[in-house]
PDB file of N, CA and C in Angstrom:
ATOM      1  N   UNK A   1     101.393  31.895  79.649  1.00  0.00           N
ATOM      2  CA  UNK A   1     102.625  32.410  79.100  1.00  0.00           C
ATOM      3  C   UNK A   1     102.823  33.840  79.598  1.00  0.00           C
ATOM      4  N   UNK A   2     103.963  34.076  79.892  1.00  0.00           N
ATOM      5  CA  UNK A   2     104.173  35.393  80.288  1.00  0.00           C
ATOM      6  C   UNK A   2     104.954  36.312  79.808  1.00  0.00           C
ATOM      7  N   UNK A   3     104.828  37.463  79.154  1.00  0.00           N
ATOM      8  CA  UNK A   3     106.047  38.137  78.109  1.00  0.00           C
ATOM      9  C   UNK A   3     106.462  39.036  78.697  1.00  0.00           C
ATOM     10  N   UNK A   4     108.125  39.638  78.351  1.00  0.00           N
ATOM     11  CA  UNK A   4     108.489  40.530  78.674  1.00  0.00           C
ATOM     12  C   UNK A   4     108.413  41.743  77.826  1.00  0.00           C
ATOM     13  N   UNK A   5     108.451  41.461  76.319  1.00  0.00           N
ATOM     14  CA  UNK A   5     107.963  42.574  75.469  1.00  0.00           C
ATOM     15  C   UNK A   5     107.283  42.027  74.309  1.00  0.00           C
ATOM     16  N   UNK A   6     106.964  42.712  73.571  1.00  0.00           N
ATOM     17  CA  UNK A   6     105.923  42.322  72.191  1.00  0.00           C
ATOM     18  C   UNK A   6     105.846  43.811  71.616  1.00  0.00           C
ATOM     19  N   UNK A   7     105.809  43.410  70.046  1.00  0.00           N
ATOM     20  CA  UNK A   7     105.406  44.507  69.288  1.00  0.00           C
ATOM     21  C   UNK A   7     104.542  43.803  67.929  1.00  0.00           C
ATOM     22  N   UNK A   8     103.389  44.619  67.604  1.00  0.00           N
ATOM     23  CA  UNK A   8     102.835  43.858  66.618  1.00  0.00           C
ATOM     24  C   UNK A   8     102.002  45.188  65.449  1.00  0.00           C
ATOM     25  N   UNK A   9     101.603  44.750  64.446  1.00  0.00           N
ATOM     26  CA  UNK A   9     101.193  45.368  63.268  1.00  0.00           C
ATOM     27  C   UNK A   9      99.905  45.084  62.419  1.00  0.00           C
ATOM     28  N   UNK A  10      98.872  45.595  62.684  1.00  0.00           N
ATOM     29  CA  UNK A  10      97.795  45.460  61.869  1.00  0.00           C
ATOM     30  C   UNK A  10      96.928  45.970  60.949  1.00  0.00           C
ATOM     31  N   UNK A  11      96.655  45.667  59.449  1.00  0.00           N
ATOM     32  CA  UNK A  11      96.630  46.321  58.706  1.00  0.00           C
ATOM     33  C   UNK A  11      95.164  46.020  58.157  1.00  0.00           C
ATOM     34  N   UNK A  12      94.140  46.921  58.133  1.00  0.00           N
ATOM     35  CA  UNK A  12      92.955  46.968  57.546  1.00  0.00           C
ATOM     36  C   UNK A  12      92.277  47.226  56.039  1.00  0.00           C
ATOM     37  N   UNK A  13      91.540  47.520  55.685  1.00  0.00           N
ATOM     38  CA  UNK A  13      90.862  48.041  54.830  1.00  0.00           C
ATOM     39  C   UNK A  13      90.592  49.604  55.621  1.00  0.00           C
ATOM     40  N   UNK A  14      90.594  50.612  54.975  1.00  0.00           N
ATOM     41  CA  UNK A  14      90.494  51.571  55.569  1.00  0.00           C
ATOM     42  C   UNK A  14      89.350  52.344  54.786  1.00  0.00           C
ATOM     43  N   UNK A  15      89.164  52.033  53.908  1.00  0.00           N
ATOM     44  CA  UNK A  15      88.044  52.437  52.845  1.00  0.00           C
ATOM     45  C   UNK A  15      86.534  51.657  53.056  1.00  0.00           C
ATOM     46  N   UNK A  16      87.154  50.151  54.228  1.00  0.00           N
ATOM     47  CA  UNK A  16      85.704  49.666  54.853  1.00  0.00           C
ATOM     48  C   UNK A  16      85.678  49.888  56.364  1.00  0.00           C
ATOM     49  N   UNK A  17      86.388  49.741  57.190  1.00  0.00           N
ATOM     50  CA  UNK A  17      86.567  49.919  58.517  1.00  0.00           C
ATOM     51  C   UNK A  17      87.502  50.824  59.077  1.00  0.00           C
ATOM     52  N   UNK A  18      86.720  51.472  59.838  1.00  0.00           N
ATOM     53  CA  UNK A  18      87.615  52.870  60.665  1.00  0.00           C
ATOM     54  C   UNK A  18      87.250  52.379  62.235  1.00  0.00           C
ATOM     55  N   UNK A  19      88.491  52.548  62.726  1.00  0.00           N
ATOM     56  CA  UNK A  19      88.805  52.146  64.388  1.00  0.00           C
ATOM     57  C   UNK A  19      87.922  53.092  64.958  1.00  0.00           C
ATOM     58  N   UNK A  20      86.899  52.404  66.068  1.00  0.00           N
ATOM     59  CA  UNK A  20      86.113  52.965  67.117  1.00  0.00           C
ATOM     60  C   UNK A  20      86.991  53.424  68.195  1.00  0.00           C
ATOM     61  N   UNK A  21      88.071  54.352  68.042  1.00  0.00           N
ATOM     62  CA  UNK A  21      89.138  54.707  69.363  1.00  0.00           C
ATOM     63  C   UNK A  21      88.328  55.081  70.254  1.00  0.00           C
ATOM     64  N   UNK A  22      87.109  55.256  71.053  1.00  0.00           N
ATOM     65  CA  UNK A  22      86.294  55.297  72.054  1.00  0.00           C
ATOM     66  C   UNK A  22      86.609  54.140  72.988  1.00  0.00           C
ATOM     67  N   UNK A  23      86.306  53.042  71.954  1.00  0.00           N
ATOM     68  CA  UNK A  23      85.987  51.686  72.376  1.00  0.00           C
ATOM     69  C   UNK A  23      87.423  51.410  72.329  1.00  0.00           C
ATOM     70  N   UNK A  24      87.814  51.681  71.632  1.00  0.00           N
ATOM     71  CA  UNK A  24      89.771  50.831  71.441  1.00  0.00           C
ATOM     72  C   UNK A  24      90.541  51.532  71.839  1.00  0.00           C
ATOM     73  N   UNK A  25      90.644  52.290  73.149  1.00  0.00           N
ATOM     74  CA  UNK A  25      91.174  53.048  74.021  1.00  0.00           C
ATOM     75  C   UNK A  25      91.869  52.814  74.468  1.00  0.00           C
ATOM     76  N   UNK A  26      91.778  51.202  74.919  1.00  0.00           N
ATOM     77  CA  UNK A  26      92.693  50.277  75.209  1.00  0.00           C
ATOM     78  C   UNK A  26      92.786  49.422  74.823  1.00  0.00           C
ATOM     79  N   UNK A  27      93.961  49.055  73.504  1.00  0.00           N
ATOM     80  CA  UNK A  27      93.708  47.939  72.977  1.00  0.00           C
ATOM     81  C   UNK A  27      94.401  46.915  73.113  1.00  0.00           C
ATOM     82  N   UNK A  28      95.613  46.508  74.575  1.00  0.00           N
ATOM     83  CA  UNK A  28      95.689  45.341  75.137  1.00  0.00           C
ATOM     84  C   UNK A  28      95.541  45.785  76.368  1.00  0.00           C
ATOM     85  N   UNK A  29      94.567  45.128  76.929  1.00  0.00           N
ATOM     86  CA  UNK A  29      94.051  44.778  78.138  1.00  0.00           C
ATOM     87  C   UNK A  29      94.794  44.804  79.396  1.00  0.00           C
ATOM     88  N   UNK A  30      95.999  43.848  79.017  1.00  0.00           N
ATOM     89  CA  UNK A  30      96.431  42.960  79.842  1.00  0.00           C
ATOM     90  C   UNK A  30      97.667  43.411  80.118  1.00  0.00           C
ATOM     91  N   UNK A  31      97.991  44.781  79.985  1.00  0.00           N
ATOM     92  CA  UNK A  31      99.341  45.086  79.611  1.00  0.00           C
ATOM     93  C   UNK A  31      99.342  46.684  79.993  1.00  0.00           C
ATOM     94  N   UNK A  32     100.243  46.537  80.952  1.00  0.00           N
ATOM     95  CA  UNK A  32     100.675  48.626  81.257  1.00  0.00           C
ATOM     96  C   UNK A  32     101.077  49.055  80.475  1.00  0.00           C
ATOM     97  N   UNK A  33     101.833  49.188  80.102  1.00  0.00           N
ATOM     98  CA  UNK A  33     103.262  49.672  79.479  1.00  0.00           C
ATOM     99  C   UNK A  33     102.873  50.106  77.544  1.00  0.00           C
ATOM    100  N   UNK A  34     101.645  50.107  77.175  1.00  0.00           N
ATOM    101  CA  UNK A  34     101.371  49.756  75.929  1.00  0.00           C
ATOM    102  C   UNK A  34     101.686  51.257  75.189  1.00  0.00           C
ATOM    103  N   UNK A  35     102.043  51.174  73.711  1.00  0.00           N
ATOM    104  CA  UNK A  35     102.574  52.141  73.084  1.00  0.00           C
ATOM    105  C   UNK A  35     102.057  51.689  72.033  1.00  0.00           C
ATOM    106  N   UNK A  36     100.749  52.843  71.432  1.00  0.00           N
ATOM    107  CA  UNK A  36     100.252  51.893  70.051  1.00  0.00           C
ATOM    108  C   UNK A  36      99.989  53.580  69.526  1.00  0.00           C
ATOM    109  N   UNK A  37     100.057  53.240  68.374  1.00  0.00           N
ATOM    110  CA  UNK A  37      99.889  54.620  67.433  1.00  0.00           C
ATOM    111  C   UNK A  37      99.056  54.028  65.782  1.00  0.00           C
ATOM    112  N   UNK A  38      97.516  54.603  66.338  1.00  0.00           N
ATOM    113  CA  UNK A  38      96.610  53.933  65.079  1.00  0.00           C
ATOM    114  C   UNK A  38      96.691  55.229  63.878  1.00  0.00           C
ATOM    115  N   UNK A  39      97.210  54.801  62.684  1.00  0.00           N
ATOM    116  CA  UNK A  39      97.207  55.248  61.590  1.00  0.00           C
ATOM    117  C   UNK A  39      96.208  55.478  60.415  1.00  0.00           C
ATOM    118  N   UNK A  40      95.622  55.945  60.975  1.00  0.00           N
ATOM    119  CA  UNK A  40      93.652  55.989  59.798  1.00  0.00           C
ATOM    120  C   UNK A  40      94.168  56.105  58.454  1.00  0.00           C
ATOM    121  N   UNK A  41      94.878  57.006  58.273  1.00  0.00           N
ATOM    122  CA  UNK A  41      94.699  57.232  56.610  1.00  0.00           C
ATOM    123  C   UNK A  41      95.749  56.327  55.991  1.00  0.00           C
ATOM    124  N   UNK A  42      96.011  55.585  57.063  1.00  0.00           N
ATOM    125  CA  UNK A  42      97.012  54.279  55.987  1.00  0.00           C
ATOM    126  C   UNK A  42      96.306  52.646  56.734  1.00  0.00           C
ATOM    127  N   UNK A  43      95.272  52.643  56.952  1.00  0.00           N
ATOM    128  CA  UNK A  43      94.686  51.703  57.599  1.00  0.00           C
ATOM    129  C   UNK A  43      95.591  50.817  58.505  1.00  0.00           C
ATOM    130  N   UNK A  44      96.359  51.663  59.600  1.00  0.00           N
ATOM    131  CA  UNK A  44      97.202  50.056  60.346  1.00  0.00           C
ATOM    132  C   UNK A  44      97.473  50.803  61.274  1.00  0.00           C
ATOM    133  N   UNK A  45      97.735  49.999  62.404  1.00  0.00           N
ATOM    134  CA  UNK A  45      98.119  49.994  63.529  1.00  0.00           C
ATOM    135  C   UNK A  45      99.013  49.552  64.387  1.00  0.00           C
ATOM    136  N   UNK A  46     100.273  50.077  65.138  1.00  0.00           N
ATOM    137  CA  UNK A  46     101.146  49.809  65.545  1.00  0.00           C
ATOM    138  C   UNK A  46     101.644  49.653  66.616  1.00  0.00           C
ATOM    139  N   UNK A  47     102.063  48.511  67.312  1.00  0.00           N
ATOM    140  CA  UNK A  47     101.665  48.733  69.082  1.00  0.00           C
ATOM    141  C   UNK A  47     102.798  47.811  69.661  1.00  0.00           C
ATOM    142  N   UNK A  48     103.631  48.084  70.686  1.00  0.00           N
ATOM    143  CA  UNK A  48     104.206  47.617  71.446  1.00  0.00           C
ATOM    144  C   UNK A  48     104.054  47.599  72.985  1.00  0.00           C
ATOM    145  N   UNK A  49     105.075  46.606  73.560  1.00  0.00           N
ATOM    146  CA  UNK A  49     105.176  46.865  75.465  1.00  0.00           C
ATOM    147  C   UNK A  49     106.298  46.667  75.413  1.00  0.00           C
ATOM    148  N   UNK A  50     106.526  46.819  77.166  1.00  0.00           N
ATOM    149  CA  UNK A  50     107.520  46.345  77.881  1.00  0.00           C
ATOM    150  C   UNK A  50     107.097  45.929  79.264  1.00  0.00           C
ATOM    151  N   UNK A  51     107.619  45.112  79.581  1.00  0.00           N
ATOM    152  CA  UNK A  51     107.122  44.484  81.223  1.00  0.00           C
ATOM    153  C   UNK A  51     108.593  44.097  81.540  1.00  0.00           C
ATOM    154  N   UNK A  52     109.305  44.771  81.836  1.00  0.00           N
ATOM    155  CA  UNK A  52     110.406  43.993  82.539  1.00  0.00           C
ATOM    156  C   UNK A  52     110.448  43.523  84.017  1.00  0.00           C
ATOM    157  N   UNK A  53     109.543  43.817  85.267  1.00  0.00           N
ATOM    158  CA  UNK A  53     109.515  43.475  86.230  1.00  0.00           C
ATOM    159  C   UNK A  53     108.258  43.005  86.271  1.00  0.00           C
ATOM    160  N   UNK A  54     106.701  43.267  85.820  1.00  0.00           N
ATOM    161  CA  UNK A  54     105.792  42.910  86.144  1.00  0.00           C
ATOM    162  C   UNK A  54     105.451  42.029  84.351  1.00  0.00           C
ATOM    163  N   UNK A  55     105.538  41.316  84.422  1.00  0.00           N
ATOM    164  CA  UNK A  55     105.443  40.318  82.989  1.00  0.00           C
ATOM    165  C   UNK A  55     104.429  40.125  82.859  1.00  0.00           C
ATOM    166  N   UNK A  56     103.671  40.181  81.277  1.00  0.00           N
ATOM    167  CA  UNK A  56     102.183  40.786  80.989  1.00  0.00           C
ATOM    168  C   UNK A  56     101.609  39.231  80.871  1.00  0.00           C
ATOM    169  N   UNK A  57     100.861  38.559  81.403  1.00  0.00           N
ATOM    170  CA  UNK A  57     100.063  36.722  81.563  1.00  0.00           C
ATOM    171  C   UNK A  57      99.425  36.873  80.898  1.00  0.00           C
ATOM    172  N   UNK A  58      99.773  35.777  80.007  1.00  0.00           N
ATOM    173  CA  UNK A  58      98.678  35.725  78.893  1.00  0.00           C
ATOM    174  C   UNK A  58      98.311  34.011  79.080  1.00  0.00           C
ATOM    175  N   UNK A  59      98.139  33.519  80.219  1.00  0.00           N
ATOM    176  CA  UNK A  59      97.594  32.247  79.969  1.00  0.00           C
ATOM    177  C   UNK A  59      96.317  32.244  80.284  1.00  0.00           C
ATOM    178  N   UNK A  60      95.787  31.041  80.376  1.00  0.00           N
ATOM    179  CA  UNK A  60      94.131  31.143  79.767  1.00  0.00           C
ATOM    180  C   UNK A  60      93.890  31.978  78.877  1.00  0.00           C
ATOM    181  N   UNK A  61      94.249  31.693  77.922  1.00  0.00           N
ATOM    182  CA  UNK A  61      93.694  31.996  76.484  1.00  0.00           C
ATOM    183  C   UNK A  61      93.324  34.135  76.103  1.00  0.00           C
ATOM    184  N   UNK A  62      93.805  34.754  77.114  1.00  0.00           N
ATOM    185  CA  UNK A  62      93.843  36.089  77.267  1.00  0.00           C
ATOM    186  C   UNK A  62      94.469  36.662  75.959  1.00  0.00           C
ATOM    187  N   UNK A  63      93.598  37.380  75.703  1.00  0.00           N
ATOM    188  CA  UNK A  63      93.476  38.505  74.261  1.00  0.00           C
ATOM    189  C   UNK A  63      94.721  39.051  74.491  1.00  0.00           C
ATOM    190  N   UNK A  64      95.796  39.334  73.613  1.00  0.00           N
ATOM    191  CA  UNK A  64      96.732  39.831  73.395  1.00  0.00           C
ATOM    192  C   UNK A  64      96.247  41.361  72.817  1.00  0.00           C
ATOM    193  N   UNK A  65      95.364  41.749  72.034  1.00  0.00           N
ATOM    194  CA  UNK A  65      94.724  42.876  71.652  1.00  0.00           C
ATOM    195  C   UNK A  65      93.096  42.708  71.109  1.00  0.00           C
ATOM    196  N   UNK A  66      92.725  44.126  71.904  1.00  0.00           N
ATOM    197  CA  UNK A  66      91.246  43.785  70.848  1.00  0.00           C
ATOM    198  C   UNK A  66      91.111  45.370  70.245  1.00  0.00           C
ATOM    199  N   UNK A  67      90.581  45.237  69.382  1.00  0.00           N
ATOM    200  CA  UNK A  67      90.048  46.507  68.178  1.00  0.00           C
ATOM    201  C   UNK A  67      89.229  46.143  68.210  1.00  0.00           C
ATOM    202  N   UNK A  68      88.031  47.883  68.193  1.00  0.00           N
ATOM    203  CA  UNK A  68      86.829  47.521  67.418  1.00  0.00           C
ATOM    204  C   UNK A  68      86.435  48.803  66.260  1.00  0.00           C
ATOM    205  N   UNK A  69      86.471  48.168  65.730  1.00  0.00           N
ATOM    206  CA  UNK A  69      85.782  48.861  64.083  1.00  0.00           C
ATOM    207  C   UNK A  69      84.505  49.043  63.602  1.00  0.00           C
ATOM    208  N   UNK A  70      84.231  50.354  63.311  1.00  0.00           N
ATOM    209  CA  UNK A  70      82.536  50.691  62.587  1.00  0.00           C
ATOM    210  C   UNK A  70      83.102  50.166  61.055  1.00  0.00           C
ATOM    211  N   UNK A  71      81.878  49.722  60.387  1.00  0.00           N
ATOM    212  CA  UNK A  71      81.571  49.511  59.293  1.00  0.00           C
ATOM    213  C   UNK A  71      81.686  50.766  58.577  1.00  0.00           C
ATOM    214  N   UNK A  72      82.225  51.405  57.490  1.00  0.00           N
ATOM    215  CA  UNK A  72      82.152  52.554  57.055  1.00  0.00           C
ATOM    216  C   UNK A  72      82.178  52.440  55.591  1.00  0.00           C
ATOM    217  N   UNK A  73      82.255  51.009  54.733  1.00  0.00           N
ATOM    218  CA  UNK A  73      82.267  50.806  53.259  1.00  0.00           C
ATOM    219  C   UNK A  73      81.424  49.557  53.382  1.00  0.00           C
ATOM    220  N   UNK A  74      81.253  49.644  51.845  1.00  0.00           N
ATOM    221  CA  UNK A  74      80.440  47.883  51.816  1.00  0.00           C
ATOM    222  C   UNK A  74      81.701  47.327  50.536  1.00  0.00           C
ATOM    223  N   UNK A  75      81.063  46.195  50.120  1.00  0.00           N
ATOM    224  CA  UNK A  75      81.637  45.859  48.569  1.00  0.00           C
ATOM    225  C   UNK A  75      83.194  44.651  48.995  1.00  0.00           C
ATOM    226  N   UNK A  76      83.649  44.424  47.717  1.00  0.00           N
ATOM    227  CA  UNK A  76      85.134  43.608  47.999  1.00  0.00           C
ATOM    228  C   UNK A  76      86.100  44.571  48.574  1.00  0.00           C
ATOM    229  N   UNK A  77      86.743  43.905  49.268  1.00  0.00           N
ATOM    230  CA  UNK A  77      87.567  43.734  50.023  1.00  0.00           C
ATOM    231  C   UNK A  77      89.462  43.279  49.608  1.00  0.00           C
ATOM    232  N   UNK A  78      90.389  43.653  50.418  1.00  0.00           N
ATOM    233  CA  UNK A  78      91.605  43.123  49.955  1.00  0.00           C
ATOM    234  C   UNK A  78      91.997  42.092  51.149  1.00  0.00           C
ATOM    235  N   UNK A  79      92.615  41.538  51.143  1.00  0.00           N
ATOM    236  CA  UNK A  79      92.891  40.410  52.245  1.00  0.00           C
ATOM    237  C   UNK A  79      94.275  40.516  52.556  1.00  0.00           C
ATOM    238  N   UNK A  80      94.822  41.078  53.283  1.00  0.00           N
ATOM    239  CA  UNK A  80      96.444  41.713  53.638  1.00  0.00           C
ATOM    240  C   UNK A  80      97.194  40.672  54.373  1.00  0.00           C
ATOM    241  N   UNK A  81      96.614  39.922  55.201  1.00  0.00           N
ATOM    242  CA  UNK A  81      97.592  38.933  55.487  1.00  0.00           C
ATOM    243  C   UNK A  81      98.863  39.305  56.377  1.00  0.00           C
ATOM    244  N   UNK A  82      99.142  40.511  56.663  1.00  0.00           N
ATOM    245  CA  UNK A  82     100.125  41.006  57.122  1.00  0.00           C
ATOM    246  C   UNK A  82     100.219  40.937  58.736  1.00  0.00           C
ATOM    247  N   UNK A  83      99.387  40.713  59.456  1.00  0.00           N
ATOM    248  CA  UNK A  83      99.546  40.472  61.013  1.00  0.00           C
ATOM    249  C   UNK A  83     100.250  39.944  61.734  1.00  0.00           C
ATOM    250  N   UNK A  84     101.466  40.573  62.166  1.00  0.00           N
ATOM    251  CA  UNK A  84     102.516  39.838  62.581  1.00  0.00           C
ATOM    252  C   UNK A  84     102.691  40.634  64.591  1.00  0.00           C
ATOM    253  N   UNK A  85     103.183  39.300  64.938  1.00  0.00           N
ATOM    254  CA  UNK A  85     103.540  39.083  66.645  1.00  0.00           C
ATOM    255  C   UNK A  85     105.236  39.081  66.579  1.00  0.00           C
ATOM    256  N   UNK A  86     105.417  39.908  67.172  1.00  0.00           N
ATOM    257  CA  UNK A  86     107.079  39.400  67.630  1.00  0.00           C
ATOM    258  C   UNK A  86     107.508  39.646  69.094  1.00  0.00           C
ATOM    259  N   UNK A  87     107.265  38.618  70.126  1.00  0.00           N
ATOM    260  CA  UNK A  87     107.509  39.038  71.603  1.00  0.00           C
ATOM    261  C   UNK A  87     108.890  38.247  72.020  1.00  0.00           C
ATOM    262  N   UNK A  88     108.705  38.368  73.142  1.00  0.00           N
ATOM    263  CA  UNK A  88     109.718  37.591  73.835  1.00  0.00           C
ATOM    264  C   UNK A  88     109.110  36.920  74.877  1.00  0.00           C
ATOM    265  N   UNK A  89     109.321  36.013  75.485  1.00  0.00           N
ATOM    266  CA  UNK A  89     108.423  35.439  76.888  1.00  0.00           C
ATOM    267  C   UNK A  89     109.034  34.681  77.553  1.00  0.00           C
ATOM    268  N   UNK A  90     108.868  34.331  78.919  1.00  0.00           N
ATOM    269  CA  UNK A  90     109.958  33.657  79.678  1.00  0.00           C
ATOM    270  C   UNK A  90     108.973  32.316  79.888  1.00  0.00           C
TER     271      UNK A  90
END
């Protein structure tokens, strides 16, 4: 599949996991154009593209984003459910 844009939203526990931005430097791969702005003290993260001439391939099963997170709490947890994709693709 190949997209011309995408924007997406992810929302953590922030009181258990804090983004390794070392490691999540780049957090789609597969994609120039990326515009993401990680929000620590509200646990989420916000990220878009654009590919209008070079269209970002996502076939074979290619990660649309990866994060990685240190452990920084223990205990329950909330379950947010909120992870949402909205692209376009030709």
């Amino acid at each position: 599949m190949n997209l011309v844009n995408g924007e997406w939203t992810l929302t953590y526990d922030n009181t258990k996991l804090a983004v390794d931005k070392e490691r999540s430097a780049k957090l789609m791969p597969y994609v120039t154009n990326e515009v993401t702005n990680i929000m620590d003290a509200k646990g989420t993260i916000k990220s878009n593209f654009s590919e209008i001439q070079n269209l970002a391939d996502f076939s074979n099963g290619k990660a649309l984003a990866r994060v990685y997170f240190n452990v920084i709490g223990t205990g329950d947890t909330t379950d947010r459910k909120s992870t949402r994709l909205n692209s376009s693709h030709t």
